[in-house]
N, C-alpha and C. Protein backbone atom coordinates (compact mmCIF):
# COMPACT_ATOMS: atom_id res chain seq x y z
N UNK A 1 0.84 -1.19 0.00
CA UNK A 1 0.00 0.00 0.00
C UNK A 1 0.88 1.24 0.00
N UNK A 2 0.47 2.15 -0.74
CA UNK A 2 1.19 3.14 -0.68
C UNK A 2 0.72 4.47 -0.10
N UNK A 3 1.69 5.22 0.93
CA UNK A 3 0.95 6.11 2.20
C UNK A 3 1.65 7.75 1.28
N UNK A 4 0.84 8.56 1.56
CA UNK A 4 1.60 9.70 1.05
C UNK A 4 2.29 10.51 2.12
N UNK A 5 3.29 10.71 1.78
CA UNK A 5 4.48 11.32 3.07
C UNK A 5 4.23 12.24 3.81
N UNK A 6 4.16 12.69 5.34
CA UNK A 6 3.73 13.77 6.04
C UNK A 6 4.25 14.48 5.42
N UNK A 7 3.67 16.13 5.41
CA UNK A 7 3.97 16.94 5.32
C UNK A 7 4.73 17.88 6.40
N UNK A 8 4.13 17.60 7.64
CA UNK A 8 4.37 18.69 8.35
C UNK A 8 6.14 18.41 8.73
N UNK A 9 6.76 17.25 9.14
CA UNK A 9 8.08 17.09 9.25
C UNK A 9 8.92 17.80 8.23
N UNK A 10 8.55 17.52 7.06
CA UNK A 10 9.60 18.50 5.94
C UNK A 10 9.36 19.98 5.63
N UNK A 11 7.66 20.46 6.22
CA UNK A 11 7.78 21.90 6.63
C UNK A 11 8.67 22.01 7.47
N UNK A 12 8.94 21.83 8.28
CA UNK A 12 9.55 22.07 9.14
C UNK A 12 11.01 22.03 9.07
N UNK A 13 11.48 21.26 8.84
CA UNK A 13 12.72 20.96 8.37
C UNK A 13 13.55 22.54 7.26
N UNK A 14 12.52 22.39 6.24
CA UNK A 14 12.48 23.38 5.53
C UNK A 14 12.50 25.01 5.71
N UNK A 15 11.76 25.16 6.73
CA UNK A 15 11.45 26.39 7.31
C UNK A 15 12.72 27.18 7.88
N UNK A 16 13.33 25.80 8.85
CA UNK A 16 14.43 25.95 9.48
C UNK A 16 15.78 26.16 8.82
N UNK A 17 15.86 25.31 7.09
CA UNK A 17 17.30 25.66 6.68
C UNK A 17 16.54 27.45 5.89
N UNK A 18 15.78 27.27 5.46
CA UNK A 18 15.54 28.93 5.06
C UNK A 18 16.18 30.11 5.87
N UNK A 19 15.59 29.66 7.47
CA UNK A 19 16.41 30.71 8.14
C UNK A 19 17.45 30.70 8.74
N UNK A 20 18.13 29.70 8.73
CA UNK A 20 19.52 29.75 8.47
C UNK A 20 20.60 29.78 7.55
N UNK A 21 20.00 29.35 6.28
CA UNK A 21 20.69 30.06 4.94
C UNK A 21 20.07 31.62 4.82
N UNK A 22 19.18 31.82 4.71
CA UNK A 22 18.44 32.85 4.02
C UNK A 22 17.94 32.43 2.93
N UNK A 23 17.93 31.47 2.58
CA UNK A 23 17.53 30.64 1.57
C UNK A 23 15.32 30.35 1.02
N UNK A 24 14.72 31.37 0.49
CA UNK A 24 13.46 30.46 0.85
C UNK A 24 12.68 29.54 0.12
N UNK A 25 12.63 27.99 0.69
CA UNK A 25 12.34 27.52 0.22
C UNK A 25 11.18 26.48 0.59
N UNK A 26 10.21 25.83 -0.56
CA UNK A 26 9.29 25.43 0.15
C UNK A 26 9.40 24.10 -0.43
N UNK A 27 9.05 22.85 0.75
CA UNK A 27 8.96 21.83 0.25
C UNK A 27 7.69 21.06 -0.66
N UNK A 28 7.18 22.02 -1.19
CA UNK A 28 6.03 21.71 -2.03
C UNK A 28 6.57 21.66 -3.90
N UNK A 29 7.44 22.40 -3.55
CA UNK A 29 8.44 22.53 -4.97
C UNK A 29 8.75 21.21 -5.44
N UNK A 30 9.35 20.52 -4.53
CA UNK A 30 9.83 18.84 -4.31
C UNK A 30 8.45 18.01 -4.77
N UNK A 31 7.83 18.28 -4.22
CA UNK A 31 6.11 17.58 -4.58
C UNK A 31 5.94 17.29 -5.90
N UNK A 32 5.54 19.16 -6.21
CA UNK A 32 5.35 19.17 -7.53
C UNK A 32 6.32 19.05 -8.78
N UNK A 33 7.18 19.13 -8.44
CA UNK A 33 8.41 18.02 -9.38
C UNK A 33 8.08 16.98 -9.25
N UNK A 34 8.06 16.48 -8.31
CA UNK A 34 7.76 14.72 -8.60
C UNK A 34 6.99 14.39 -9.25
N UNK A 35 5.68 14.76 -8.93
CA UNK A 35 4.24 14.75 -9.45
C UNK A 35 4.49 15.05 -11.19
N UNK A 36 4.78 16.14 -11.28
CA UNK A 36 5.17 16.86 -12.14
C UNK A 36 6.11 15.60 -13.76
N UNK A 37 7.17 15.09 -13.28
CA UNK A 37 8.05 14.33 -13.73
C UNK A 37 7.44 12.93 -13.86
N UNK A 38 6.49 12.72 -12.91
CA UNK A 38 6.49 11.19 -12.94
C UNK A 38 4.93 11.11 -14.11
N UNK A 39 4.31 12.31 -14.11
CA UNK A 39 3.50 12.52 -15.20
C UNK A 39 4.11 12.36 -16.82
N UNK A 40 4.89 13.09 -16.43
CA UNK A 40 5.24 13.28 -17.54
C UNK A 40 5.94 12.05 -18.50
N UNK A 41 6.28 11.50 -17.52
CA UNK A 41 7.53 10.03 -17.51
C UNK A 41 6.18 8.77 -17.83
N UNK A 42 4.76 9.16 -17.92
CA UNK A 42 3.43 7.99 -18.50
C UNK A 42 3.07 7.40 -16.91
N UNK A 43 3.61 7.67 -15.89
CA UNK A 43 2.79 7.53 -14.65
C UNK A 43 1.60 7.47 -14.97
N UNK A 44 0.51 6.49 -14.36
CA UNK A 44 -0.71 6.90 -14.42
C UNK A 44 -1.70 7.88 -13.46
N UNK A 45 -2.06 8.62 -13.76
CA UNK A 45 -2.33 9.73 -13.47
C UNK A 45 -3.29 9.12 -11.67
N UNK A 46 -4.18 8.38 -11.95
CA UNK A 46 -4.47 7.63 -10.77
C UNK A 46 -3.39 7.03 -9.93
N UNK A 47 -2.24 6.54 -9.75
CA UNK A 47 -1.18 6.34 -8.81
C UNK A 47 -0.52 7.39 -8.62
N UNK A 48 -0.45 8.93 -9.41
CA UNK A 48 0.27 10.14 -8.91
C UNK A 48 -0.85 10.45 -8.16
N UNK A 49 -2.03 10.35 -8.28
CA UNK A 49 -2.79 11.17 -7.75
C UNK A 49 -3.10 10.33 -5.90
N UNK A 50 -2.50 9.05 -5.92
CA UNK A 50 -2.80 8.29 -4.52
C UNK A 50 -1.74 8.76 -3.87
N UNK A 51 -0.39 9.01 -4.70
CA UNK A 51 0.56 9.14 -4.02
C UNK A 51 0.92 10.58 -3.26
N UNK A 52 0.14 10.82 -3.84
CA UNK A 52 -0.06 12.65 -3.38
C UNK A 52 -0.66 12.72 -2.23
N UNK A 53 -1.95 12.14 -2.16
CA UNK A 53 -2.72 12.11 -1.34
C UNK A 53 -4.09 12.72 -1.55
N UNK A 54 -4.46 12.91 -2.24
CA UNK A 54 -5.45 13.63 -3.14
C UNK A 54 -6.65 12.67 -3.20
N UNK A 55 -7.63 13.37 -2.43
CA UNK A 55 -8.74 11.85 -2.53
C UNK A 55 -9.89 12.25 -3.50
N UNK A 56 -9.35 12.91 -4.49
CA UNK A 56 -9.45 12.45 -5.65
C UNK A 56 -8.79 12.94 -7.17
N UNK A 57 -8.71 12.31 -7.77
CA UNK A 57 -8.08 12.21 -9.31
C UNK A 57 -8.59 13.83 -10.04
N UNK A 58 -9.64 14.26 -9.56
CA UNK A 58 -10.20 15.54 -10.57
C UNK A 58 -8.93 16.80 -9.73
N UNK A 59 -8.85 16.63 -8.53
CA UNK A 59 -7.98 17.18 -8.00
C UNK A 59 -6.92 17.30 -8.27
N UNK A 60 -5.88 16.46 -8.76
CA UNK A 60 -4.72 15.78 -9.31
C UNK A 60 -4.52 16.51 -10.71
N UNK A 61 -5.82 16.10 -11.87
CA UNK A 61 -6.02 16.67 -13.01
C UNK A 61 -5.83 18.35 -13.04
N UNK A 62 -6.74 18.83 -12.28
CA UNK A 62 -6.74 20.73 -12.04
C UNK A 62 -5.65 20.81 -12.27
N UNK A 63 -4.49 20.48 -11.20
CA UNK A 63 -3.64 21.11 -10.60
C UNK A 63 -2.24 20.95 -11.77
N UNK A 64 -2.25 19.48 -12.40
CA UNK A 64 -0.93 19.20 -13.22
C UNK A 64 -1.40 18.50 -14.75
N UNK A 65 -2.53 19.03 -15.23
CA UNK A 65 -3.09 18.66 -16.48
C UNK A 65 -1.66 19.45 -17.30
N UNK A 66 -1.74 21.13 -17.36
CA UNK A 66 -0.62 21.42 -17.72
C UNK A 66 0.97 20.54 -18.16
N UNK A 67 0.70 19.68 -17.43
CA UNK A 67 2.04 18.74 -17.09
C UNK A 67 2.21 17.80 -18.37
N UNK A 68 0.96 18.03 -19.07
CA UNK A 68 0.63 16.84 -20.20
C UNK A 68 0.96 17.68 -21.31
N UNK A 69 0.66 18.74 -21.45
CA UNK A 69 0.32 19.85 -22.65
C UNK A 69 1.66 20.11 -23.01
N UNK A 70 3.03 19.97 -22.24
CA UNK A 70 4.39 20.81 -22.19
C UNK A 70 5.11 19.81 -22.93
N UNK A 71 5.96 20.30 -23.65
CA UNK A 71 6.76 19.29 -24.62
C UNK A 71 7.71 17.99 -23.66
N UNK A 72 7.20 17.25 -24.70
CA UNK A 72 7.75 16.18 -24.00
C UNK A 72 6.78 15.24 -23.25
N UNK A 73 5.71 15.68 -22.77
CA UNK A 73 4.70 15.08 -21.88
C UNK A 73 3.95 14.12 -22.93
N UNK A 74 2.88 13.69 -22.07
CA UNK A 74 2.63 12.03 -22.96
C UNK A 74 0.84 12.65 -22.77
């Protein structure tokens, strides 16, 4: 079974090297690359969308349909 990864530990994590680099960065960037890549790479859009955590697929679609349209995408 596949669980989708807390979030709040890598906010956090994240928050913390920001203010100590000065750096800002958010770990949602990481997400949506993945999401993003593994679309693009013929993932099926229903296992990106479990792995996300998204309880449901129209949700998934909104957000990274784009992801299909961009050269290279399937």
């Amino acid at each position: 079974m596949v669980r989708p990864c807390p979030i709040r530990p890598s906010t956090t994590w994240c928050s913390g090297c920001g203010r100590r680099t000065g750096i800002a960065f958010d770990p949602h960037w990481c997400r949506h690359t993945a999401a993003t890549r593994a679309l693009r790479d013929g993932v099926p859009i229903e296992v990106v969308s479990k792995l996300l955590g998204h309880s449901s697929v129209t949700t998934t679609s909104a957000v990274y349909i784009w992801a299909s349209r961009m050269p290279g995408g399937h």
